[in-house]
N, C-alpha and C. Protein backbone atom coordinates (compact mmCIF):
# COMPACT_ATOMS: atom_id res chain seq x y z
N UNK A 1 -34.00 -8.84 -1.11
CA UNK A 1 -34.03 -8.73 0.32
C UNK A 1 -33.79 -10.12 0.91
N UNK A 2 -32.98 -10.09 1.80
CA UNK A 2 -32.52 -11.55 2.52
C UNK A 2 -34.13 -12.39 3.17
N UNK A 3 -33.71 -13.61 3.28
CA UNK A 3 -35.04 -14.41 3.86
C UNK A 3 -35.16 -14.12 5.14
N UNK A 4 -34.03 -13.45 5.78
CA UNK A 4 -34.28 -13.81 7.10
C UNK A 4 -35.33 -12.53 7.52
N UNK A 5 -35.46 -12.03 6.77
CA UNK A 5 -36.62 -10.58 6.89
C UNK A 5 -38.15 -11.25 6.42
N UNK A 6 -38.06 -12.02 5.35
CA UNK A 6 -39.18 -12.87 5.20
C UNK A 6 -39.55 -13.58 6.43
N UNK A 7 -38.66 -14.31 6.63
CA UNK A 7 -39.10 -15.22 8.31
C UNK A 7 -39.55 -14.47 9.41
N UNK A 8 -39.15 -12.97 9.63
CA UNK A 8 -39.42 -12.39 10.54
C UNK A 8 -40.48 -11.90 10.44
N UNK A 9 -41.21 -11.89 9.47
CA UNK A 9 -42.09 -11.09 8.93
C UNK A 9 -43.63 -12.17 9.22
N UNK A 10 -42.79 -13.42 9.21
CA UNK A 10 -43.84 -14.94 9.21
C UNK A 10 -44.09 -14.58 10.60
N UNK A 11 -42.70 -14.67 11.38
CA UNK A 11 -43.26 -14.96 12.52
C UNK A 11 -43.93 -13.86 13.50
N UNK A 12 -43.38 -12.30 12.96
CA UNK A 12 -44.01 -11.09 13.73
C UNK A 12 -45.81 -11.43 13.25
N UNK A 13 -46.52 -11.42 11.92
CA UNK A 13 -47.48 -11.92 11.53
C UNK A 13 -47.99 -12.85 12.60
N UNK A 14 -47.75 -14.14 12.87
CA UNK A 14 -48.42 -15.24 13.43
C UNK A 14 -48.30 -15.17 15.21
N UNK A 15 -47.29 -13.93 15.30
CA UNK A 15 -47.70 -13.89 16.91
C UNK A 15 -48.20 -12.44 17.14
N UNK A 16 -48.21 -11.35 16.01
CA UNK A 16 -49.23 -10.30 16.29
C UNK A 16 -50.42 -10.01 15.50
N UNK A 17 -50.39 -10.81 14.47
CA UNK A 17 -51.66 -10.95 13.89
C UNK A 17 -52.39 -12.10 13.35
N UNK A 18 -52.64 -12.95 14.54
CA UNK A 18 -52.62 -14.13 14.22
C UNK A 18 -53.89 -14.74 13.61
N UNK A 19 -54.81 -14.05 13.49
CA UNK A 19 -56.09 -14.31 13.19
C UNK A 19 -56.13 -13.74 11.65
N UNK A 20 -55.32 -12.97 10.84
CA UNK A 20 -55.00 -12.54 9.74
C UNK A 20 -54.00 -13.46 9.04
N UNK A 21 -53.18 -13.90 10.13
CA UNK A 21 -51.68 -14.36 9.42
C UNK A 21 -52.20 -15.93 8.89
N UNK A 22 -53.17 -16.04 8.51
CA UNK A 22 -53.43 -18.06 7.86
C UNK A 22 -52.93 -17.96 6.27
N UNK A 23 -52.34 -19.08 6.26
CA UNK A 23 -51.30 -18.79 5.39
C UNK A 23 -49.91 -18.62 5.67
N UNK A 24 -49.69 -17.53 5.66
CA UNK A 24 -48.34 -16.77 6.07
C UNK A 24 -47.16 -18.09 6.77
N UNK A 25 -48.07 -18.51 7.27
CA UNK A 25 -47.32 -19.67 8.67
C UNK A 25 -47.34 -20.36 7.87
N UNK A 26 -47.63 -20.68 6.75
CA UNK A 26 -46.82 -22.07 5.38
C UNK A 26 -45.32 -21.67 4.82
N UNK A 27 -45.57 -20.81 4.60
CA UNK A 27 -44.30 -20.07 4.14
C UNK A 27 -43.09 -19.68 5.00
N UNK A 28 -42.03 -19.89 3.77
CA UNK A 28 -40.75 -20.66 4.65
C UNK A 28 -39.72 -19.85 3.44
N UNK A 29 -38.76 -19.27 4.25
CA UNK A 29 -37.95 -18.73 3.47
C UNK A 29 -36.64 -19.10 3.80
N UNK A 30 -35.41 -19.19 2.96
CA UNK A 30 -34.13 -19.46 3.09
C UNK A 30 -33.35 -17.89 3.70
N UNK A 31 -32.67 -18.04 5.10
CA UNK A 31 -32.49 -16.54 5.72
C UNK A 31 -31.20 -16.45 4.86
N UNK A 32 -30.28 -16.95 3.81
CA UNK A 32 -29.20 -16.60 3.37
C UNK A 32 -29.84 -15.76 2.05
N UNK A 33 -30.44 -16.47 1.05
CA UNK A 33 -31.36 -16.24 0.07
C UNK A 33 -31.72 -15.21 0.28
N UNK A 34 -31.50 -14.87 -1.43
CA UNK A 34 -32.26 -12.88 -1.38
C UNK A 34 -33.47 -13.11 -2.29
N UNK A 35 -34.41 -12.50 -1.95
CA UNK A 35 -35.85 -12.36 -2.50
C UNK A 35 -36.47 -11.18 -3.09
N UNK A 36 -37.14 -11.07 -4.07
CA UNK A 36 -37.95 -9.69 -4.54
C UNK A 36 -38.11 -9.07 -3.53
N UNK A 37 -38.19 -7.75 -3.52
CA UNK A 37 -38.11 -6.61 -2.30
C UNK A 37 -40.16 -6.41 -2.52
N UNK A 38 -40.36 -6.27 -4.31
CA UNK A 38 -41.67 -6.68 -4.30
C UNK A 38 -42.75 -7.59 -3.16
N UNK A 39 -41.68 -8.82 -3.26
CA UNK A 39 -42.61 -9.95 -2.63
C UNK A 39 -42.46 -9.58 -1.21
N UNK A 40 -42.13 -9.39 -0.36
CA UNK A 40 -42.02 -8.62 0.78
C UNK A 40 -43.43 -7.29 0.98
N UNK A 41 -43.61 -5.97 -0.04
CA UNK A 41 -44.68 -5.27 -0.31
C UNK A 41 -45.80 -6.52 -0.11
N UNK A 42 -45.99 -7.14 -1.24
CA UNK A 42 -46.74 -7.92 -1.57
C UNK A 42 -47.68 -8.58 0.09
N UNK A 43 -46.83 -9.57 0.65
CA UNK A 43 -46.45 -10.21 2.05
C UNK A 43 -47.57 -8.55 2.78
N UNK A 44 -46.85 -7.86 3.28
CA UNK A 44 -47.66 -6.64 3.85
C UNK A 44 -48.71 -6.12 3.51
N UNK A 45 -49.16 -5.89 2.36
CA UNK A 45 -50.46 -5.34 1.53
C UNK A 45 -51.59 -6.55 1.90
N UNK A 46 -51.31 -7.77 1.95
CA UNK A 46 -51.80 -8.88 2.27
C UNK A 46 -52.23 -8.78 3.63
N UNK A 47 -51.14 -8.44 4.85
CA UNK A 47 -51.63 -8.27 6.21
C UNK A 47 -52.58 -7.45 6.68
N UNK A 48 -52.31 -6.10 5.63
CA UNK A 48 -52.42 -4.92 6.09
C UNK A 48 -54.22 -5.00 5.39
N UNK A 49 -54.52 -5.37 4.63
CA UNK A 49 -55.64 -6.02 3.93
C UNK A 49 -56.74 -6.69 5.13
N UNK A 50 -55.85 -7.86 5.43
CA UNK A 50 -57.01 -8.74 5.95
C UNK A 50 -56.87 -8.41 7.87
N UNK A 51 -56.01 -7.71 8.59
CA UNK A 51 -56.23 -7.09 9.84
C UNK A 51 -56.75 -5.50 9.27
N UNK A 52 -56.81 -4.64 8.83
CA UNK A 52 -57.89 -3.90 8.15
C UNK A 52 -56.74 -2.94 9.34
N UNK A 53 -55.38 -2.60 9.27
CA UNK A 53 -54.44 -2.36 9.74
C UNK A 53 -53.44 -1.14 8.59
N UNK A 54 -53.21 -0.09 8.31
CA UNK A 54 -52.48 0.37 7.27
C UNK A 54 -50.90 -0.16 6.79
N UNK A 55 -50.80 -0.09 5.55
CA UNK A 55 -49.15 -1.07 5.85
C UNK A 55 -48.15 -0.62 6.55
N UNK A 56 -48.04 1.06 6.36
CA UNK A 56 -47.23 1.65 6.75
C UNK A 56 -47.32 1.09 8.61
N UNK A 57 -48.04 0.82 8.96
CA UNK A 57 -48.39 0.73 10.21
C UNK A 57 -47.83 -0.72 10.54
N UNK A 58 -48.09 -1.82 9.73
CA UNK A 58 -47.37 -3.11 9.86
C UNK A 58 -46.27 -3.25 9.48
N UNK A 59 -45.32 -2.43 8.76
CA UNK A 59 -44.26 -2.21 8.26
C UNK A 59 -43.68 -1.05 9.86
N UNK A 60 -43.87 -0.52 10.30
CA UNK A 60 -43.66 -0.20 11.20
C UNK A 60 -43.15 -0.88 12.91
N UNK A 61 -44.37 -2.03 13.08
CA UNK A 61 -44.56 -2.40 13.93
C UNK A 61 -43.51 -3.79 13.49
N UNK A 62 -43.11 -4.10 12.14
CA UNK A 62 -42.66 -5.20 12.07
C UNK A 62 -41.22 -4.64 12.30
N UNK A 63 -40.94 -3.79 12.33
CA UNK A 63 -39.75 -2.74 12.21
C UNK A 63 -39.24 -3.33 14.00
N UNK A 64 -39.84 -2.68 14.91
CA UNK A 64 -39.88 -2.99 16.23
C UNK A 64 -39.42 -4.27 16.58
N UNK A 65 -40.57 -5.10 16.05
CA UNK A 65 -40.15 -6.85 16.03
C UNK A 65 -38.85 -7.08 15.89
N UNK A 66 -38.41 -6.63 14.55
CA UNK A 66 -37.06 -7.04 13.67
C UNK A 66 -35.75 -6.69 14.94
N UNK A 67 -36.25 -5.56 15.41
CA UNK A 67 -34.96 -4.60 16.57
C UNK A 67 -34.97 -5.60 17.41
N UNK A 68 -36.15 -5.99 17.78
CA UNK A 68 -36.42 -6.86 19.10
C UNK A 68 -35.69 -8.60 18.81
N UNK A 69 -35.93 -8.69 17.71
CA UNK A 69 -35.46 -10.11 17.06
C UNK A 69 -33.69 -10.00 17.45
N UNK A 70 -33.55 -9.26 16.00
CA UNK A 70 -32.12 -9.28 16.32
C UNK A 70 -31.46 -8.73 17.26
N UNK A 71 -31.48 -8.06 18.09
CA UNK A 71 -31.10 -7.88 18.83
C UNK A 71 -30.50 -9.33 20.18
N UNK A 72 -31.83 -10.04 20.01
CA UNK A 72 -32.14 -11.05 20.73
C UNK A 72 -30.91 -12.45 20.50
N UNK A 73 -30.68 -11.91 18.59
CA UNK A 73 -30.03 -13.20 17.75
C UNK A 73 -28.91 -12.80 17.88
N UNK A 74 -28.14 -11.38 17.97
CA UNK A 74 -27.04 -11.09 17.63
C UNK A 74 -26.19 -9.56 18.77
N UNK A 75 -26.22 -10.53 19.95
CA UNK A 75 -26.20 -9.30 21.13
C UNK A 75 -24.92 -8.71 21.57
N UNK A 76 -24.44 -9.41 20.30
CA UNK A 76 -23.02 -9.38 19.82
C UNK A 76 -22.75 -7.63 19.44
N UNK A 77 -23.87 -7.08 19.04
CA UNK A 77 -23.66 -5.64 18.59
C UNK A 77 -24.37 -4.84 19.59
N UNK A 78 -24.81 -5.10 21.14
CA UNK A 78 -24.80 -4.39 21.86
C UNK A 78 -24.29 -4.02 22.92
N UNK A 79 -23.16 -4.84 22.83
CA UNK A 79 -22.25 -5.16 23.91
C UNK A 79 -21.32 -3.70 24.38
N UNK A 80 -21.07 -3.39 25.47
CA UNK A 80 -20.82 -1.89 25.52
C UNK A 80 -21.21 -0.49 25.34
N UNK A 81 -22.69 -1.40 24.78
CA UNK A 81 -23.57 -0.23 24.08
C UNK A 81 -24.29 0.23 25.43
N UNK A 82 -24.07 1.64 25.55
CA UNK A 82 -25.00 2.06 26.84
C UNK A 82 -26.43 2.86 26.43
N UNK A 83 -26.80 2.85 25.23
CA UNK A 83 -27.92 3.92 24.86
C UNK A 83 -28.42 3.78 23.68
N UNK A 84 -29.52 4.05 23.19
CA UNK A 84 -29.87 4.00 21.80
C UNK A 84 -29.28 4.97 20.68
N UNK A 85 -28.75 6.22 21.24
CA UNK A 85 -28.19 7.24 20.79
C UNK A 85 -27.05 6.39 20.08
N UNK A 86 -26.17 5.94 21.58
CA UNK A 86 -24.96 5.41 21.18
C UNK A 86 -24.86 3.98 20.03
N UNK A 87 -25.89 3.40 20.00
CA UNK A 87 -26.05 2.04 18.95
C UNK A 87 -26.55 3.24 17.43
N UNK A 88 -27.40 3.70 17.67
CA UNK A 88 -27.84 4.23 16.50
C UNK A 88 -26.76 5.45 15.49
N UNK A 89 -26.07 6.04 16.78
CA UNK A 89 -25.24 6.56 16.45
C UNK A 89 -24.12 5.92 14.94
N UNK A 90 -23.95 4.36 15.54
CA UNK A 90 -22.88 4.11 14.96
C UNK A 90 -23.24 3.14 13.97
N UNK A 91 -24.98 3.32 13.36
CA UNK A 91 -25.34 2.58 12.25
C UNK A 91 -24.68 2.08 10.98
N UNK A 92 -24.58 3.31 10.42
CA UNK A 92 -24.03 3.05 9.41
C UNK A 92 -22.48 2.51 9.46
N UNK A 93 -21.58 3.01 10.25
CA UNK A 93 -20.22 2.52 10.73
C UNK A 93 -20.17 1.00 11.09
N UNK A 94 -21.13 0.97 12.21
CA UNK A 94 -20.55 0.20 13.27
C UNK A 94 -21.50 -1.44 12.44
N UNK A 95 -22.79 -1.26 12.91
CA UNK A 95 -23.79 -1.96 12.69
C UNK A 95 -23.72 -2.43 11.45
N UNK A 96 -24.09 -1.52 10.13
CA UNK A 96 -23.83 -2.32 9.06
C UNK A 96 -22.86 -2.91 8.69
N UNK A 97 -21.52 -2.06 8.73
CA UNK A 97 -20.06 -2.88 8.62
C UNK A 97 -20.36 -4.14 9.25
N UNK A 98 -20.56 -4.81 10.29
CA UNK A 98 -20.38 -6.07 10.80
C UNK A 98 -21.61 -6.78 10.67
N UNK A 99 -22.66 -6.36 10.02
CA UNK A 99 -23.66 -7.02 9.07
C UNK A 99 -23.13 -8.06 7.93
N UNK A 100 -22.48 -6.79 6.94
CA UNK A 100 -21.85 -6.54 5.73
C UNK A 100 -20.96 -7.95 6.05
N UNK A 101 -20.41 -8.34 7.27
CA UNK A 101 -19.56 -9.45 7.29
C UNK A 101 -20.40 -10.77 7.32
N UNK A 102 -21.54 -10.69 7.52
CA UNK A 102 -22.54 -11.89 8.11
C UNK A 102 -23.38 -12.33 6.57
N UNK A 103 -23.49 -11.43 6.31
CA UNK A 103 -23.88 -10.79 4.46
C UNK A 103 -23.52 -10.11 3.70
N UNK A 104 -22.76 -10.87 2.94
CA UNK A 104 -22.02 -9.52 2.33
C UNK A 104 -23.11 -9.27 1.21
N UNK A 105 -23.63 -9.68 0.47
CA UNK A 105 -24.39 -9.58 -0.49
C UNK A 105 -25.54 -8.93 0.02
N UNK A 106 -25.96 -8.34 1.14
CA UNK A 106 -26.89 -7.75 1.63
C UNK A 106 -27.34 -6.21 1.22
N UNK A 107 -28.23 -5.78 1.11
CA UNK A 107 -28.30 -4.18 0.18
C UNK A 107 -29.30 -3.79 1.43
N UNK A 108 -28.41 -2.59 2.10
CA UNK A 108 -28.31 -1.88 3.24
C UNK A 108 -29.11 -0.61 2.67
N UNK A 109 -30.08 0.35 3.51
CA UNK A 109 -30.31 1.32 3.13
C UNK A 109 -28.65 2.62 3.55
N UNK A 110 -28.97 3.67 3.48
CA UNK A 110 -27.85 4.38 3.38
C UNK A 110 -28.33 5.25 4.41
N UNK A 111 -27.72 5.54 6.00
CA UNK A 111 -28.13 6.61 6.85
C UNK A 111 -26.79 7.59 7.24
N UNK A 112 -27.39 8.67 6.85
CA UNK A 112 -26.35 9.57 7.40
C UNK A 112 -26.59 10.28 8.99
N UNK A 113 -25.59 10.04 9.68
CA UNK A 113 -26.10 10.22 11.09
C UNK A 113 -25.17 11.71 11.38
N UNK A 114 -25.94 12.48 11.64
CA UNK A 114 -25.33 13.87 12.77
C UNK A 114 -25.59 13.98 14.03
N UNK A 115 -24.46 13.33 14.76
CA UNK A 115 -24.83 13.54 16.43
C UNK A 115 -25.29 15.37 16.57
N UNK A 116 -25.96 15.71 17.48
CA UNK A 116 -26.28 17.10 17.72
C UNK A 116 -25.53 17.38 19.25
N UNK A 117 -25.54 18.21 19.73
CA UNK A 117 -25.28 18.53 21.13
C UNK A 117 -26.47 18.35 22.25
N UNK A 118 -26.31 17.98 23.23
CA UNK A 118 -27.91 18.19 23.74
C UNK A 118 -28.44 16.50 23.54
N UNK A 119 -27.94 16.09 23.80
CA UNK A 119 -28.77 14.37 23.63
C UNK A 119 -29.30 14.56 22.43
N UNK A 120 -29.15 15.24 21.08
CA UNK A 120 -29.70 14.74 20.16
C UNK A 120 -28.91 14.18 18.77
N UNK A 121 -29.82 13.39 18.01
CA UNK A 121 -28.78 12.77 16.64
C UNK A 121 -29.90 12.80 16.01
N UNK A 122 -29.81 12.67 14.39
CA UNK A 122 -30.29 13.38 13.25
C UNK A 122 -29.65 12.62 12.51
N UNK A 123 -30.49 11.39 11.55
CA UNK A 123 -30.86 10.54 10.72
C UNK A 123 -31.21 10.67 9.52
N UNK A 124 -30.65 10.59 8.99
CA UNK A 124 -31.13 10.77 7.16
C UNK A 124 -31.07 9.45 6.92
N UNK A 125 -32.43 8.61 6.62
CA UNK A 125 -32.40 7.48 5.52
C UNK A 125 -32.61 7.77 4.39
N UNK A 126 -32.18 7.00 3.54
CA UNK A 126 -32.10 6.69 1.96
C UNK A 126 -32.20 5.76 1.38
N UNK A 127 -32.87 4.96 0.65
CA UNK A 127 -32.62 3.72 0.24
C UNK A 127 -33.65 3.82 -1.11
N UNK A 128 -33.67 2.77 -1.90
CA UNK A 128 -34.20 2.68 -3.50
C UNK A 128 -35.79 1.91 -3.00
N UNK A 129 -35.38 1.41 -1.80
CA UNK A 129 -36.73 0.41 -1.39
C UNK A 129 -37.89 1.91 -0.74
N UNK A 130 -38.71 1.51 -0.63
CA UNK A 130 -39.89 2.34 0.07
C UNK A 130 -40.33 1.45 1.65
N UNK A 131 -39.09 1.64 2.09
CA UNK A 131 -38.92 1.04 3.35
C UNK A 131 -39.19 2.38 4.87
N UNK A 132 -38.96 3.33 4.26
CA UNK A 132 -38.84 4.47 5.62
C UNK A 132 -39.93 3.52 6.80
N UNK A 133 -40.77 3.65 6.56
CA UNK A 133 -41.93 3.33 7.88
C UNK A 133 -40.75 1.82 8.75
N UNK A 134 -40.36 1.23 7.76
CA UNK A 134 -39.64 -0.17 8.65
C UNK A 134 -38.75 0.42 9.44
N UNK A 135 -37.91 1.33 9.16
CA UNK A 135 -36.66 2.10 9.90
C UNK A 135 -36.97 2.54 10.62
N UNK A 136 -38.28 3.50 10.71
CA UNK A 136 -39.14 3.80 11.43
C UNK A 136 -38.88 2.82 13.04
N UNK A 137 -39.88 2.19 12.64
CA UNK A 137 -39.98 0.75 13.44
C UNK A 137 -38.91 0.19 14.37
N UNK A 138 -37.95 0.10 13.62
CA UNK A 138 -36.24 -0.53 13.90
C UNK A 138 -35.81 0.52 14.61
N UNK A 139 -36.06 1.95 14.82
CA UNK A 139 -35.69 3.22 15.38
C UNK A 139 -36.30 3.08 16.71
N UNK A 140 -37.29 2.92 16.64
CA UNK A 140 -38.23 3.44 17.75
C UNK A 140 -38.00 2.19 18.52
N UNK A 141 -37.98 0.74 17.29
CA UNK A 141 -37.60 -0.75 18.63
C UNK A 141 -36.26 -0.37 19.69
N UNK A 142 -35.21 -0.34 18.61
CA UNK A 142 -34.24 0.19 19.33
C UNK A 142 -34.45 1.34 21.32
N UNK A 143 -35.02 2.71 20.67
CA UNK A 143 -35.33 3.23 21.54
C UNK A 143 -35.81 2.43 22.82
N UNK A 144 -37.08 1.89 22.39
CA UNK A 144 -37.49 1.12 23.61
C UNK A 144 -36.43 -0.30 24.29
N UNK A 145 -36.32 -0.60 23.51
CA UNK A 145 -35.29 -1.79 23.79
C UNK A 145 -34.60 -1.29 24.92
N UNK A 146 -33.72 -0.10 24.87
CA UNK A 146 -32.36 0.39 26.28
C UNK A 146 -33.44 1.39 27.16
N UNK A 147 -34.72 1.59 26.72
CA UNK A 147 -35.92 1.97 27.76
C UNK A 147 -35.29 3.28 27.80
N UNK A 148 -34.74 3.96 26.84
CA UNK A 148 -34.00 5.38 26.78
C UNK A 148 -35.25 6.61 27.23
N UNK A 149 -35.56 7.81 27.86
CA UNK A 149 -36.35 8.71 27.43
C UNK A 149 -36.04 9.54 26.11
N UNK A 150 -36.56 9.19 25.18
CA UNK A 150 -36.31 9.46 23.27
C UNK A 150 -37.47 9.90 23.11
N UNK A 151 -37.73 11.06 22.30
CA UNK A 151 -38.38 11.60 21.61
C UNK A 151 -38.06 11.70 20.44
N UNK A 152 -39.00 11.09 19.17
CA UNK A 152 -38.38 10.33 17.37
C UNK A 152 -39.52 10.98 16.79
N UNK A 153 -38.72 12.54 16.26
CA UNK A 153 -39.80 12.96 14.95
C UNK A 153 -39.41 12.61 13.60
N UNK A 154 -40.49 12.13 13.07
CA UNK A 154 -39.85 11.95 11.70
C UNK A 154 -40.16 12.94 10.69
N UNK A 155 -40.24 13.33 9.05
CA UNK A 155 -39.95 13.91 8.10
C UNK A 155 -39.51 12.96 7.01
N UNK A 156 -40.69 12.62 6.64
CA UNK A 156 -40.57 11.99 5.08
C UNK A 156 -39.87 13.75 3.94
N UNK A 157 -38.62 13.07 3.10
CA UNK A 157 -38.15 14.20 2.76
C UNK A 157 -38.08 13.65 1.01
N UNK A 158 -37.81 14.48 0.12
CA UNK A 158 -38.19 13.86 -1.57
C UNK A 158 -36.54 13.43 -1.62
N UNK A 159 -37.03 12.10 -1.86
CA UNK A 159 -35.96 11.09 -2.46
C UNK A 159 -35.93 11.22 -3.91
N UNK A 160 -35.20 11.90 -4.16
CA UNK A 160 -34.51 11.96 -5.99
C UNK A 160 -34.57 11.02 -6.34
N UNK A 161 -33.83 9.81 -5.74
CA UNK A 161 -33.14 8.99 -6.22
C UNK A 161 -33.49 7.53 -5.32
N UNK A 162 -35.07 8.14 -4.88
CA UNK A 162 -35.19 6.70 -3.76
C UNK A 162 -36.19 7.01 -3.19
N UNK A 163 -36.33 6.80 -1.69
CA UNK A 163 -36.72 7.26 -0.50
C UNK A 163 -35.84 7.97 0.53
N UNK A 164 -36.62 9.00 1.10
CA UNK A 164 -35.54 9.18 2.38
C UNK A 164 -36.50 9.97 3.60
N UNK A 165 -36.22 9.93 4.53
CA UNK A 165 -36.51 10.50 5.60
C UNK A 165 -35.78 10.69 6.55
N UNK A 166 -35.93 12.23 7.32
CA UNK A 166 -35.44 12.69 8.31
C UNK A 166 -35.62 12.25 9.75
N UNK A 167 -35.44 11.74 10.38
CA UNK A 167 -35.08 11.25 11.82
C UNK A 167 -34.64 11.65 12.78
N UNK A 168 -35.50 12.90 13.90
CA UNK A 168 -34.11 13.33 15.19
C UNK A 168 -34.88 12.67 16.15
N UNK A 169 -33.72 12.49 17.09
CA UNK A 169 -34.05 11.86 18.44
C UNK A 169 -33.67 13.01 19.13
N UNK A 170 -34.25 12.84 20.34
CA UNK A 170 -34.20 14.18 21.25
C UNK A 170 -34.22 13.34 23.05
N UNK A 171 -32.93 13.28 23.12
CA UNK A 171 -33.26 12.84 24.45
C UNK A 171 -34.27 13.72 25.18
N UNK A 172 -34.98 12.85 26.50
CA UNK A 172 -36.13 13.80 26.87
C UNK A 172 -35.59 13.81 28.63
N UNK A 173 -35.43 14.46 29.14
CA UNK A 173 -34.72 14.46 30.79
C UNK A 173 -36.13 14.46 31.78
N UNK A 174 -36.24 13.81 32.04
CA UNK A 174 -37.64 14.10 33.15
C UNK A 174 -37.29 15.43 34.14
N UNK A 175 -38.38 15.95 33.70
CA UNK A 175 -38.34 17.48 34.70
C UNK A 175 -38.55 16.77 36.10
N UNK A 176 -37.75 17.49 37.01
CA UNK A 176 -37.87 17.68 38.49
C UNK A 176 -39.24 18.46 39.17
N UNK A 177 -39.60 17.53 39.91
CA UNK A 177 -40.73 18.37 41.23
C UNK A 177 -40.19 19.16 42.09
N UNK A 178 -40.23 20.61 42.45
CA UNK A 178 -39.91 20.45 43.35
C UNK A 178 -40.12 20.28 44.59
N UNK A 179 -39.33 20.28 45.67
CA UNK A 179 -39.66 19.23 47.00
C UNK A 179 -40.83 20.46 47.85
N UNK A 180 -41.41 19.36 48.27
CA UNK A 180 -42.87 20.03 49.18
C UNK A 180 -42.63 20.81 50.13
C-alpha cells in the first residue's frame, strides 16, 4: 500500500484522535513507497485499541478523511464533476485510470459500477485487502463532499477470492409540503 495512505492515516489520527494518536505523529512515511497492507491493519488495531473506537469504524471514518484529502490534493478529478453519482460513477474508468498515471505501481481495489435508472448506481467492491469499511468511508466522503441527498446501503457479500461488498446509492429527492 502506497505511503501516502500511511500519512493520511498519521494525520486523520492526530487531528481526530488526538489524545490516542501519541506516537503515530513520529511516524513518517515515503507517499511514493509501497508498504505492508499488514502494517496499515496493524496502524488501526492500535487506534481502534487505545480510542476504545471499533476498527471498522476508524477505517471508515479514515475513508471520509482520505475523500476529503484528496480531493483537496487533486481537484484535478473533479472538475466538471456535477454529483457524487457522476464521480463515483466513473471510478473504476475515470478515477483509477488517471491514478494508475500518478502510480502506476499502485494496487487498486476492483469496482464494478451499474448505473440504475432513478438516481441510482450499484457498486461492487473487490479487492484481496479487507478494506470494504475504507471504501465505505471514501463513498460516503465523496457523498458528502458535493452535499448530494444519497442514501448508501451497504452488503458485505462472500469474496471467493478476497473481499467484496455491495454498494447502492439511492438518490433521495426531498418530498414537497404542500402549500397552506
Amino acid at each position: 500500500m502506497k505511503g501516502i495512505i500511511f500519512n493520511e492515516l498519521v494525520e486523520f489520527a492526530n487531528r481526530e484522535l488526538p489524545e490516542t494518536a501519541r506516537g503515530l505523529g513520529e511516524l513518517t512515511y515515503s507517499p511514493l513507497a509501497n508498504y505492508p497492507d499488514d502494517e496499515l491493519l496493524a496502524l488501526v488495531a492500535r487506534l481502534s485499541e487505545a480510542a476504545g473506537v471499533p476498527a471498522p469504524e476508524i477505517l471508515r471514518r479514515l475513508g471520509s478523511h482520505l475523500f476529503r484529502s484528496f480531493a483537496t490534493l487533486y481537484p484535478v478529478f473533479l472538475d466538471g464533476v456535477e454529483s457524487a453519482l457522476d464521480l463515483l460513477g466513473g471510478i473504476e474508468t475515470y478515477v483509477h485510470g488517471e491514478v494508475r498515471k500518478l502510480y502506476p505501481d499502485a494496487e487498486f481495489p476492483r469496482f464494478e459500477v451499474r448505473p440504475r435508472a432513478g438516481g441510482r448506481l450499484e457498486m461492487v467492491y473487490r479487492s484481496r485487502r479487507p478494506l470494504a469499511d475504507l471504501a465505505d468511508g471514501m463513498i460516503r466522503g465523496c457523498v458528502a463532499w458535493f452535499g448530494d441527498p444519497i442514501d448508501v446501503d451497504r452488503q458485505d457479500l462472500d469474496g471467493a477470492d478476497g473481499h467484496a461488498a455491495r454498494f447502492t446509492l439511492r438518490s433521495v429527492r426531498p418530498t414537497r409540503r404542500p402549500a397552506p
